[in-house]
C-alpha atoms as a PDB file:
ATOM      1  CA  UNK A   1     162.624-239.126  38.578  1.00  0.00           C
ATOM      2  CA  UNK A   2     165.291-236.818  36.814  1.00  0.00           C
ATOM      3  CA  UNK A   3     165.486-237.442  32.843  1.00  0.00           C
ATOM      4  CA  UNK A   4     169.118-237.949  30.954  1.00  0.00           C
ATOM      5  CA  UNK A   5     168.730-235.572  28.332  1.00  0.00           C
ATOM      6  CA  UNK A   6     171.461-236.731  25.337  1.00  0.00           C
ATOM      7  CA  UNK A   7     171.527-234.885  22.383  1.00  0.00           C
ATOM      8  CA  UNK A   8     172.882-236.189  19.003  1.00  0.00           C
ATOM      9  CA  UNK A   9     171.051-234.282  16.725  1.00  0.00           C
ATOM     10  CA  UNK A  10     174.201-231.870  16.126  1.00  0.00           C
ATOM     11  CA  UNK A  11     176.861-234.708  15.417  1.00  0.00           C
ATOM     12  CA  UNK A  12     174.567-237.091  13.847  1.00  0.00           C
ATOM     13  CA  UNK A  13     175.434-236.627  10.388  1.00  0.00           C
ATOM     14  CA  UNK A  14     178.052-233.751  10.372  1.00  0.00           C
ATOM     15  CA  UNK A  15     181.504-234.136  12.137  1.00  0.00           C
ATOM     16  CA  UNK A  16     183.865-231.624  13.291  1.00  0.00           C
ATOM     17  CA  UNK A  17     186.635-229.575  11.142  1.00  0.00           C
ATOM     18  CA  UNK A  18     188.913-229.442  13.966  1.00  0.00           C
ATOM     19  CA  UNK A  19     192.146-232.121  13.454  1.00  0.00           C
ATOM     20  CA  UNK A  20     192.702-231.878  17.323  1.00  0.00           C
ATOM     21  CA  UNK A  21     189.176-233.031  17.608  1.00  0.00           C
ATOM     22  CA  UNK A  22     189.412-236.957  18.746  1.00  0.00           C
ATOM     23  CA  UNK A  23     185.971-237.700  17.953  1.00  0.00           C
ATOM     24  CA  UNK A  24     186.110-235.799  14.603  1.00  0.00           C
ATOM     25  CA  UNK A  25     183.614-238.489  12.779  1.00  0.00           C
ATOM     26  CA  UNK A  26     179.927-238.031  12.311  1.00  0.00           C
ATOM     27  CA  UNK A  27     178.263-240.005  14.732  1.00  0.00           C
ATOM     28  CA  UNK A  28     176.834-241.989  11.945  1.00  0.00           C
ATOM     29  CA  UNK A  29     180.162-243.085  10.806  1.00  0.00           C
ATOM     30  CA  UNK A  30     181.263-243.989  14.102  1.00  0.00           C
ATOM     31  CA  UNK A  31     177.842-246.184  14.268  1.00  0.00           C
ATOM     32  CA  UNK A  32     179.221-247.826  11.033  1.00  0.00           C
ATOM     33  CA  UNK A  33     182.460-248.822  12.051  1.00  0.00           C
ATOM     34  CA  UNK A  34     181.170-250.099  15.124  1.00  0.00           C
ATOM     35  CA  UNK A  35     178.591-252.384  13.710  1.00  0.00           C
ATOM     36  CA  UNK A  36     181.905-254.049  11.856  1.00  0.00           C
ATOM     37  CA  UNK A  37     183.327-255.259  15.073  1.00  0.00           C
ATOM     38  CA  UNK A  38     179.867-256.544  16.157  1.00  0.00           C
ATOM     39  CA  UNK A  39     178.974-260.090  14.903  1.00  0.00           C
ATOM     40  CA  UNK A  40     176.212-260.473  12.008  1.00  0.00           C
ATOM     41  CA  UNK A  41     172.932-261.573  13.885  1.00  0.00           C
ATOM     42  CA  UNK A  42     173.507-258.591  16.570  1.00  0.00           C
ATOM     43  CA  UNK A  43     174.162-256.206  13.665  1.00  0.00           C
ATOM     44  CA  UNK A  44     171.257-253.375  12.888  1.00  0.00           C
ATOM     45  CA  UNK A  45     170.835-250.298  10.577  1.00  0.00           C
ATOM     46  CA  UNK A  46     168.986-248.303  12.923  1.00  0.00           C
ATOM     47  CA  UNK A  47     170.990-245.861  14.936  1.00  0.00           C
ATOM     48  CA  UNK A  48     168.322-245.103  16.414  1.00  0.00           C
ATOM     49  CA  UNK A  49     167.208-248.660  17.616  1.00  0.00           C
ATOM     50  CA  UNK A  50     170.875-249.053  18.273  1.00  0.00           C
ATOM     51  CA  UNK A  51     170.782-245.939  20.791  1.00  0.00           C
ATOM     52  CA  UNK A  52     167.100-247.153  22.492  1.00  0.00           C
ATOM     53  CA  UNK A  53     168.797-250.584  23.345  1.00  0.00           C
ATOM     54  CA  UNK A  54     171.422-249.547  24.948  1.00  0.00           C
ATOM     55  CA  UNK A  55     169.956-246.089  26.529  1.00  0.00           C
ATOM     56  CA  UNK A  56     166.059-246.675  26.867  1.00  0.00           C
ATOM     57  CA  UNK A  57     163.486-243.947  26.637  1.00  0.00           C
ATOM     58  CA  UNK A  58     161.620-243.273  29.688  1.00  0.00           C
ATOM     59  CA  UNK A  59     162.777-246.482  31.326  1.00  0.00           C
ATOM     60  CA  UNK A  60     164.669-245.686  34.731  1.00  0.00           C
ATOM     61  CA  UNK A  61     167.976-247.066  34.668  1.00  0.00           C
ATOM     62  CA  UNK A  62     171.590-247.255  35.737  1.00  0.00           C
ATOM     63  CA  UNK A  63     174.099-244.987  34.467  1.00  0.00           C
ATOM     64  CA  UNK A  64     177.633-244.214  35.245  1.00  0.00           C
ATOM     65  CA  UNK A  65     178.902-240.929  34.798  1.00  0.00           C
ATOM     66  CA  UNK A  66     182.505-239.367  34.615  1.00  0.00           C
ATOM     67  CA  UNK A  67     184.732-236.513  33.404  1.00  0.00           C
ATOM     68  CA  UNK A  68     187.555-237.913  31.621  1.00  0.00           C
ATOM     69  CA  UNK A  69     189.598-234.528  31.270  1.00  0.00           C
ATOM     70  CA  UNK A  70     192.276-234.232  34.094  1.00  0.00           C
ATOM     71  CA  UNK A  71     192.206-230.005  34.561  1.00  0.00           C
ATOM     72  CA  UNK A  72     187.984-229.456  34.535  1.00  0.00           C
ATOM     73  CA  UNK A  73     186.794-225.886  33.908  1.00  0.00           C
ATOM     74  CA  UNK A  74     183.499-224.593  31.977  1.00  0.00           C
ATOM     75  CA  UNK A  75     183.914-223.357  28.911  1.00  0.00           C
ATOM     76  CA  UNK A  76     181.611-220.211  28.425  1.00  0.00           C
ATOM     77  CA  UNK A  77     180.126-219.275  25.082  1.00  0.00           C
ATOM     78  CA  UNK A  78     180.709-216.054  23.679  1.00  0.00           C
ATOM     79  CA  UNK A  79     177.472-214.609  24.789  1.00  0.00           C
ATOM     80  CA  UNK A  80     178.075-215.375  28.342  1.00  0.00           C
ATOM     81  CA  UNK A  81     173.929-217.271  28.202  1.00  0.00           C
ATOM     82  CA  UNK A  82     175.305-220.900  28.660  1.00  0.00           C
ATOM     83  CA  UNK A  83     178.656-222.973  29.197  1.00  0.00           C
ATOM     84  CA  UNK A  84     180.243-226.240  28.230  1.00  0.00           C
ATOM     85  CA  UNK A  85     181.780-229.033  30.630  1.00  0.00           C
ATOM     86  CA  UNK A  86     183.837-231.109  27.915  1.00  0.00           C
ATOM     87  CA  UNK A  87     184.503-234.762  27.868  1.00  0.00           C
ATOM     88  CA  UNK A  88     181.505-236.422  29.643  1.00  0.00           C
ATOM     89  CA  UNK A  89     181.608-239.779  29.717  1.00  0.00           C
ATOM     90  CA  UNK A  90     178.151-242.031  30.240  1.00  0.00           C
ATOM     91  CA  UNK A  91     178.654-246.011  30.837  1.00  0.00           C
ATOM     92  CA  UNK A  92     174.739-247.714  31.110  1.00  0.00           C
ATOM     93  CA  UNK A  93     174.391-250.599  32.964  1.00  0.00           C
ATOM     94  CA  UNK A  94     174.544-253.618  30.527  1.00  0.00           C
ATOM     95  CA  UNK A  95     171.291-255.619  30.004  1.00  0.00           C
ATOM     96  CA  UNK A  96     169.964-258.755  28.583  1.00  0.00           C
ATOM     97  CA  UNK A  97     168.438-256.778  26.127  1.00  0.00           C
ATOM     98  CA  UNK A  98     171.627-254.733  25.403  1.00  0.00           C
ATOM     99  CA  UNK A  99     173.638-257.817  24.599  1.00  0.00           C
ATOM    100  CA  UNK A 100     171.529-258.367  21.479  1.00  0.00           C
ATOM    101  CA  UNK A 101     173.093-255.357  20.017  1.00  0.00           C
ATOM    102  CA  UNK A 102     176.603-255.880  21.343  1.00  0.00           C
ATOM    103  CA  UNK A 103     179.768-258.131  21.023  1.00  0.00           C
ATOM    104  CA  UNK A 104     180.204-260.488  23.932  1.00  0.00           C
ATOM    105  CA  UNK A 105     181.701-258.968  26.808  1.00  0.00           C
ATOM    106  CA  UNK A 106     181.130-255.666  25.405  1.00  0.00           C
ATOM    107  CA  UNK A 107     179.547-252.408  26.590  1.00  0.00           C
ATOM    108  CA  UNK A 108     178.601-248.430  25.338  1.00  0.00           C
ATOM    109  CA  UNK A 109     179.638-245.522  26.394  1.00  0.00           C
ATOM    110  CA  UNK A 110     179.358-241.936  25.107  1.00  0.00           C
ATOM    111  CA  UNK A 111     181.387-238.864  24.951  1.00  0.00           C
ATOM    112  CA  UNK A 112     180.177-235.590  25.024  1.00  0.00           C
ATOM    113  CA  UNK A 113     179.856-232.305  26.425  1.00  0.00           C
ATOM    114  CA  UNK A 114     177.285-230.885  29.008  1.00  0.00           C
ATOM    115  CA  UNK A 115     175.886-227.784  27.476  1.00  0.00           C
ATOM    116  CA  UNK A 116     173.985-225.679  30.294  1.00  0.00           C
ATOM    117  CA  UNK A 117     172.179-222.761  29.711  1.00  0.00           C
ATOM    118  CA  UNK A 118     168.541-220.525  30.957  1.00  0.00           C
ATOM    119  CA  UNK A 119     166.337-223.608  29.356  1.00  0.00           C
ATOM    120  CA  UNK A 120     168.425-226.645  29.465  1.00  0.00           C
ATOM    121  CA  UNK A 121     171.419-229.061  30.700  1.00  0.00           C
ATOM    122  CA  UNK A 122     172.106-231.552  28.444  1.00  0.00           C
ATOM    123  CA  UNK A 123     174.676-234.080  26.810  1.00  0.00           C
ATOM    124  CA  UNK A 124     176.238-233.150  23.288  1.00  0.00           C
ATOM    125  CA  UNK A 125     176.926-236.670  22.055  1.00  0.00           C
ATOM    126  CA  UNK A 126     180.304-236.724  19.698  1.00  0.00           C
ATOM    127  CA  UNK A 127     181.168-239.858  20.356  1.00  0.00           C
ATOM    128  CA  UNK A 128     180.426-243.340  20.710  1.00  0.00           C
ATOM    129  CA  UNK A 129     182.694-246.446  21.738  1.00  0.00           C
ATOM    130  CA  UNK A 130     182.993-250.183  22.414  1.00  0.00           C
ATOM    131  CA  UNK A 131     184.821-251.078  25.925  1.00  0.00           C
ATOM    132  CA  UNK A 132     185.102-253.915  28.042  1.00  0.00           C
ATOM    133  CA  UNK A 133     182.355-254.732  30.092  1.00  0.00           C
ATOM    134  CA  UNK A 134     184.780-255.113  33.120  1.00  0.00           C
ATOM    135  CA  UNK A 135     185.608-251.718  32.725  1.00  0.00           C
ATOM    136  CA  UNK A 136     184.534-249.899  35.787  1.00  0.00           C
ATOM    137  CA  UNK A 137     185.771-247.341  38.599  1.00  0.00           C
ATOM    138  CA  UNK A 138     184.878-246.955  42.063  1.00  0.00           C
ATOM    139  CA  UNK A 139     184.377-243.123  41.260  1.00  0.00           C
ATOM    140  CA  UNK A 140     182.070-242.938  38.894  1.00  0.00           C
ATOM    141  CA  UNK A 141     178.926-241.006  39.801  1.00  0.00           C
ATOM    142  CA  UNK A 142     176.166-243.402  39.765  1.00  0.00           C
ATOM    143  CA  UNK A 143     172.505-242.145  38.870  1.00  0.00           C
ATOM    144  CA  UNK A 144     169.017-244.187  38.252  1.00  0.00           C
ATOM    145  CA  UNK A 145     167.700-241.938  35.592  1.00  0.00           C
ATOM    146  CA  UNK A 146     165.056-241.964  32.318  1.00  0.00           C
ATOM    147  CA  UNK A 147     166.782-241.338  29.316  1.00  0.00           C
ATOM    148  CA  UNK A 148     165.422-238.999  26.563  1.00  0.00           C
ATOM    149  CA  UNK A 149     167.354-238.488  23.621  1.00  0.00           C
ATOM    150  CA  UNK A 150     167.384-236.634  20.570  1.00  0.00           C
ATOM    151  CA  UNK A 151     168.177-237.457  17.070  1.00  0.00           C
ATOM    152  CA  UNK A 152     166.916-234.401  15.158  1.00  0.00           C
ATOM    153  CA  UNK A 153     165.659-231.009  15.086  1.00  0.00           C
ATOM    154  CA  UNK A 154     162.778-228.948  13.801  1.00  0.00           C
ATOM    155  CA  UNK A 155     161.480-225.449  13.406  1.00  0.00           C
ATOM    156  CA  UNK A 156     158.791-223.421  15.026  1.00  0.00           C
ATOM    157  CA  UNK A 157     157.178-219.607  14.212  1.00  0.00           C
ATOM    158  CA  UNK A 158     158.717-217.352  16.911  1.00  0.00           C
ATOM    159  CA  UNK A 159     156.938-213.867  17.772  1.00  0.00           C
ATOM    160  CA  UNK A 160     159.455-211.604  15.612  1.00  0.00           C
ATOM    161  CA  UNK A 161     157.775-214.112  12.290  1.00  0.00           C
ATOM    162  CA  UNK A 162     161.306-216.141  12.324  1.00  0.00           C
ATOM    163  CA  UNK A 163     162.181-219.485  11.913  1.00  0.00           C
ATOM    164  CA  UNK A 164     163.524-220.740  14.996  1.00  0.00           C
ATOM    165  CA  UNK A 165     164.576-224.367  15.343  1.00  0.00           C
ATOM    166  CA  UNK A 166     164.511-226.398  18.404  1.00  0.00           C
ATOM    167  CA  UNK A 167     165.504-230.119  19.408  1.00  0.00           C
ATOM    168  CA  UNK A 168     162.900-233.068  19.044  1.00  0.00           C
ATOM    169  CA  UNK A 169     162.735-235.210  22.175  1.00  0.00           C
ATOM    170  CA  UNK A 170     161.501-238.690  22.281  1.00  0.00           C
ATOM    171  CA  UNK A 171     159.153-237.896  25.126  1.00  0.00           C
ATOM    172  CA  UNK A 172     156.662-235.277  23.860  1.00  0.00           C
ATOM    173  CA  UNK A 173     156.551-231.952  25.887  1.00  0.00           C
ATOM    174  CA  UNK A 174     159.013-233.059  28.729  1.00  0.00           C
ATOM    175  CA  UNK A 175     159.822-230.887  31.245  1.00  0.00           C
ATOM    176  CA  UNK A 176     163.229-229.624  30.652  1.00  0.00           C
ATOM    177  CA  UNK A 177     163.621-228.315  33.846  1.00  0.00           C
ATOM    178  CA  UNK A 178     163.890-232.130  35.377  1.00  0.00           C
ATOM    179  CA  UNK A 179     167.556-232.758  34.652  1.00  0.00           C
ATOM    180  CA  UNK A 180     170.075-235.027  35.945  1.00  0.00           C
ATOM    181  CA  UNK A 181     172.294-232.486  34.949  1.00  0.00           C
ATOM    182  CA  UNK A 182     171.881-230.053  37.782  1.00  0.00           C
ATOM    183  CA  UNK A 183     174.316-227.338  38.756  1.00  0.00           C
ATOM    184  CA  UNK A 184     174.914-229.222  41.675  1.00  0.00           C
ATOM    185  CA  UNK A 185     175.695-232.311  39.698  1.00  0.00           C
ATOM    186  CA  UNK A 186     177.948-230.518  37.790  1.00  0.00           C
ATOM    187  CA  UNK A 187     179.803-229.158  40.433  1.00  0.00           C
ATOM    188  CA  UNK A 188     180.113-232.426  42.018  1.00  0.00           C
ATOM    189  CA  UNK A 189     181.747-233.965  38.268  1.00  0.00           C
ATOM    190  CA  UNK A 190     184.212-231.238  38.226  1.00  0.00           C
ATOM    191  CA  UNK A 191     185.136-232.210  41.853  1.00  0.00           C
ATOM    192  CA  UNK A 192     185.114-235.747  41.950  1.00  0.00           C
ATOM    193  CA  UNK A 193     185.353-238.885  39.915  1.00  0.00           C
ATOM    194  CA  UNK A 194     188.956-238.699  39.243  1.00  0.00           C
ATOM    195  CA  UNK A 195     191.001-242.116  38.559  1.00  0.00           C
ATOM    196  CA  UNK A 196     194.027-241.151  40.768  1.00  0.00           C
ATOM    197  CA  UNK A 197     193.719-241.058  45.041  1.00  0.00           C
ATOM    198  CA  UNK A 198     195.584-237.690  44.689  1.00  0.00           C
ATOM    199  CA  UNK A 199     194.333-235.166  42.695  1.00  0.00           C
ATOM    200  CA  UNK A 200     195.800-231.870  43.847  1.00  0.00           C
ATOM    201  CA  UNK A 201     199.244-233.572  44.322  1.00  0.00           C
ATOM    202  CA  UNK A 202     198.938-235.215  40.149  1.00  0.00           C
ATOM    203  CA  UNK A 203     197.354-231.508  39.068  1.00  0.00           C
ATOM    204  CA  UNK A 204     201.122-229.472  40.744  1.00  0.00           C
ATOM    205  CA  UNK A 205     203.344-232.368  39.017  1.00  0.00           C
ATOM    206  CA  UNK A 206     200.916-231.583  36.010  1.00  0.00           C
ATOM    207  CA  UNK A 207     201.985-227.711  36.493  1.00  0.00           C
ATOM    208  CA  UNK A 208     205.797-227.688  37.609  1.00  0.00           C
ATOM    209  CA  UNK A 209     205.843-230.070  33.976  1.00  0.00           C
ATOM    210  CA  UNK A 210     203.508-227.566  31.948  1.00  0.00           C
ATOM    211  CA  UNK A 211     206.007-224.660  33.649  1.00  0.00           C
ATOM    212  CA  UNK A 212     209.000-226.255  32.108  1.00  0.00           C
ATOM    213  CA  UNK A 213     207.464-227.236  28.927  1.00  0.00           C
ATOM    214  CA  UNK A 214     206.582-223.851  28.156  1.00  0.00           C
ATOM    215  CA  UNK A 215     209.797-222.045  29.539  1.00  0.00           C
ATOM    216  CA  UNK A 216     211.533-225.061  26.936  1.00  0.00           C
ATOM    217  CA  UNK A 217     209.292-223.718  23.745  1.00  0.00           C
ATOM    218  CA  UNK A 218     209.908-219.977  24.839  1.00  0.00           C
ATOM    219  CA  UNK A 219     214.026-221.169  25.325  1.00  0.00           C
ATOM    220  CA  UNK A 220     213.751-222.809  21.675  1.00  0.00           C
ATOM    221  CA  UNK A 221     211.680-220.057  19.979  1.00  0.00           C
ATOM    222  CA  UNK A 222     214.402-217.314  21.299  1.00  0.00           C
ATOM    223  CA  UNK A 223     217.509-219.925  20.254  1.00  0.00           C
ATOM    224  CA  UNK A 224     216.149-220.165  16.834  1.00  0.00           C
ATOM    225  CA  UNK A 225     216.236-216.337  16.501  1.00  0.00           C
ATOM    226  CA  UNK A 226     220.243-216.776  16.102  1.00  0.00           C
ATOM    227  CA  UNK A 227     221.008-218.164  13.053  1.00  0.00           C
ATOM    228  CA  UNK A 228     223.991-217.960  10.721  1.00  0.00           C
ATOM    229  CA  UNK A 229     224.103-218.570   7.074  1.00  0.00           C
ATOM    230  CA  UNK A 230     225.898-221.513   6.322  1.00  0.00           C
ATOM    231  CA  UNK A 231     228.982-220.984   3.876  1.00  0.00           C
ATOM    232  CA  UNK A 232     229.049-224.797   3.414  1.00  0.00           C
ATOM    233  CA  UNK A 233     228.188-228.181   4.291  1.00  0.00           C
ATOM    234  CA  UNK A 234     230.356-231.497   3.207  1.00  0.00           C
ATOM    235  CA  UNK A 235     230.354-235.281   3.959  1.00  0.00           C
ATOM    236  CA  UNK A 236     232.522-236.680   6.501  1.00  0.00           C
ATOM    237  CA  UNK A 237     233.610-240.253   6.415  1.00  0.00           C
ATOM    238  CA  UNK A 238     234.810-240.500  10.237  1.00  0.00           C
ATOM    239  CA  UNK A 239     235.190-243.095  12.228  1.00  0.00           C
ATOM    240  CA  UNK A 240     234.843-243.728  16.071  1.00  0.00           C
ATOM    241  CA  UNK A 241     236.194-245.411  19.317  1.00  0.00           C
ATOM    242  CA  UNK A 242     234.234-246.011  22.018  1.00  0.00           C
ATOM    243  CA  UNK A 243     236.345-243.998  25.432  1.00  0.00           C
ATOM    244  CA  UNK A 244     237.499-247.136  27.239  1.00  0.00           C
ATOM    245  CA  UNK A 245     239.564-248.090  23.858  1.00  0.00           C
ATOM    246  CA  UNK A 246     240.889-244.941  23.149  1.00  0.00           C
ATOM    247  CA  UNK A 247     242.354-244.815  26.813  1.00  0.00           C
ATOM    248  CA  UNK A 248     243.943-248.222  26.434  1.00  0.00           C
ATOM    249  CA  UNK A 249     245.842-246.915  23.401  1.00  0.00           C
ATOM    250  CA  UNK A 250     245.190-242.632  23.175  1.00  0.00           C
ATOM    251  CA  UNK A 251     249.228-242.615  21.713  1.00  0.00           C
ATOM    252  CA  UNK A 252     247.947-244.534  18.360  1.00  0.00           C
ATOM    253  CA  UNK A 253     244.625-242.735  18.290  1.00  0.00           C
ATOM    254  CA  UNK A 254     245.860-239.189  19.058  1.00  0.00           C
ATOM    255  CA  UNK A 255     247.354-238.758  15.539  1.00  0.00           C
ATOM    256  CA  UNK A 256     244.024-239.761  13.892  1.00  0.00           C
ATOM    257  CA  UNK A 257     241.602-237.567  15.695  1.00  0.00           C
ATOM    258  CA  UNK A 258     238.985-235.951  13.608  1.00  0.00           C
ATOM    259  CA  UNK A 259     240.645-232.377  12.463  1.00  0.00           C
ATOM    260  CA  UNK A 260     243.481-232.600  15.513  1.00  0.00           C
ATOM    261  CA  UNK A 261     240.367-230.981  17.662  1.00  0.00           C
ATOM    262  CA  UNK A 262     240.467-232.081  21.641  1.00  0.00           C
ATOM    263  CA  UNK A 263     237.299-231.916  21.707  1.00  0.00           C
ATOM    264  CA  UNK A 264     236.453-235.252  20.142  1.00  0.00           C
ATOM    265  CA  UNK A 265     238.244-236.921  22.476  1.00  0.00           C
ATOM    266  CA  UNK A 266     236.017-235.841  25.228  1.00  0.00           C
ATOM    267  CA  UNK A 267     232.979-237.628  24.757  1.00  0.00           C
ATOM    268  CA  UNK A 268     231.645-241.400  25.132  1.00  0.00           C
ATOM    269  CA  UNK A 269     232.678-242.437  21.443  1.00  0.00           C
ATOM    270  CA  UNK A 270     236.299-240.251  20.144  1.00  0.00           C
ATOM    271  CA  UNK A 271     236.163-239.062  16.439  1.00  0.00           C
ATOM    272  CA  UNK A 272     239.038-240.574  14.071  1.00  0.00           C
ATOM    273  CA  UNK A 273     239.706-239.382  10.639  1.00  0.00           C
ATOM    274  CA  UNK A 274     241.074-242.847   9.719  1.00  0.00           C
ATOM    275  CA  UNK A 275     240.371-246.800  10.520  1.00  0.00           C
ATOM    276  CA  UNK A 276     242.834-247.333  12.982  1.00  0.00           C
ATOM    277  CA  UNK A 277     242.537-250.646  15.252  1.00  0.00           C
ATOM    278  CA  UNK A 278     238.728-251.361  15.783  1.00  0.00           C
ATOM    279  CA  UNK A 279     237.449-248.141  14.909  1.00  0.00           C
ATOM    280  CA  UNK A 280     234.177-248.454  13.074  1.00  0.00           C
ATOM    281  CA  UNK A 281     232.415-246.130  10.861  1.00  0.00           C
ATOM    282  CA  UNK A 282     231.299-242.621  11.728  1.00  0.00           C
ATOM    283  CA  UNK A 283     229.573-240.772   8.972  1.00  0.00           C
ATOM    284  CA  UNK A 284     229.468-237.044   9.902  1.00  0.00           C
ATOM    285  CA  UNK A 285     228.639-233.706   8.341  1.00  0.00           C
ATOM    286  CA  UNK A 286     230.325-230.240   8.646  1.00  0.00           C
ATOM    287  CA  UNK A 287     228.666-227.269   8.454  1.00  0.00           C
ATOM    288  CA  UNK A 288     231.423-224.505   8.150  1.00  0.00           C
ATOM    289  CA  UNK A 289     229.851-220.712   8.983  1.00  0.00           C
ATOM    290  CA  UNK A 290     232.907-218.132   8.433  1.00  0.00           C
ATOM    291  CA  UNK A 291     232.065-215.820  10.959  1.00  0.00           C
ATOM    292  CA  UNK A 292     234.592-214.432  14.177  1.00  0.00           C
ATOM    293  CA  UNK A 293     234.018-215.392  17.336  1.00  0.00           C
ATOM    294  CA  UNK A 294     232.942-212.078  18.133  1.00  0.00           C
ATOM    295  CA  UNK A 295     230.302-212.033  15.660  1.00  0.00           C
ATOM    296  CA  UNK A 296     229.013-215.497  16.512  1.00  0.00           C
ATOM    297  CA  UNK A 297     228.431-215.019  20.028  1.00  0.00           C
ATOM    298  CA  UNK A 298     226.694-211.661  19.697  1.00  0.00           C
END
């Protein structure tokens, strides 16, 4: 039987820096606001006890597994020694004994990252969330696995007379090497479990978008190069037509328009400069740059 190695050691107390981080809490925090939403008699202070509930050591169990990113790619450390697969998601199945710790009609799941290098695969935990217990999909990757967690590290003597720390494991001197979290596993979460029937079809829409998004922010950037300093700005008090009333009677409205310019007359609403008929209020403002034509559209 394969063990489901989950770290939390690293996020347990500490959070991350990064604002584009969603899970930017300390896993203790994120115990703490949980336990709010759960009702007093289920409530414990033990995130520990909390985590052996719902993710058992050395019990074999059922556990769902997913990759909730969209675009899936390992993320290799600067060394080149190990990789990261982001955004793992791990549903158990819920249990009697689980629903001691949880609301009613509640399950777990965590979020984290599968960190795979020369001596291990295993989950990064940085987060941890209430969902529905209905909450399922047909292409989850199901395992029956033994959890063994982690919740803290220590340090050991290496050969060069350093201090060298290492994870503590809740099963003393497992093998490492007994992983759900094969290579072949991971290949198969970066190729399946995805919540639309389509994949390839969703990931081109995904591209022709991210193409036009980023010729947009290049179009904008290069716009905002051109730029004119502005000699003045005043207050309008204009009013406005909508087109349909302005045709009906364009020989009143013609000797109000805004500055005698045609062109506000060509849009949906037609720019006055006075309250004629049912015109209704307009506030504009007018930037004036005093530059030539030629000038401007160099």
């Amino acid at each position: 039987m394969s063990y489901l190695f989950i770290s939390f050691s690293d996020r347990l107390e500490h959070g991350s820096d990064l604002k584009s981080e969603l899970y930017n809490l300390s896993l203790n925090e994120q115990f703490n606001l949980i336990q709010k939403r759960i009702p007093l008699d289920r409530q414990t202070s033990s995130f520990q006890n909390f985590i052996e509930a719902c993710f058992p050591t050395g019990m074999t169990k059922k556990y769902y597994i997913s990759c909730s990113n969209f675009l899936r790619k390992k993320r290799q450390v600067s060394n080149g020694r190990a990789s990261y697969l982001n955004n793992i998601v791990i549903r158990p199945e819920l249990t009697l004994s689980m629903r001691r710790y949880l609301p009613d009609n509640q399950n777990i799941i965590l979020i984290g990252d599968i960190f795979e290098s020369n001596k291990a695969s295993i989950l990064q935990v940085k987060g941890i969330q209430l969902i529905d217990s209905n909450m399922s999909s047909p292409s989850d990757i199901v395992v029956n696995a033994e959890a063994c967690s982690s919740y803290g590290k220590s340090q050991s003597m290496s050969r060069m007379g350093t201090m060298v720390p290492y994870s503590v494991w809740t099963i003393d001197h497992v093998d490492m090497a007994n992983t759900v979290f094969t290579p072949n596993f991971v290949f198969d979460l970066i190729n399946t479990c995805y919540t639309v029937k389509n994949p390839a079809e969703v990931r081109q829409t995904y591209e022709d978008w991210n193409q036009y998004i980023n010729f947009r922010k290049y179009y904008l950037d290069e716009q905002s190069k051109r730029n004119f300093a502005l000699d003045s700005a005043d207050y309008v008090e204009a009013y406005a037509v909508n087109r349909r009333d302005y045709r009906k009677n364009s020989s009143i409205y013609d000797d109000y328009i805004l500055d005698e310019r045609e062109e506000f007359t060509k849009g949906e609403m037609v720019v006055l400069s006075s309250p004629i008929e049912d015109a209704e209020p307009f506030p504009l403002v007018r930037l004036n740059i005093d530059r030539n034509k030629k000038a401007f559209n160099e």
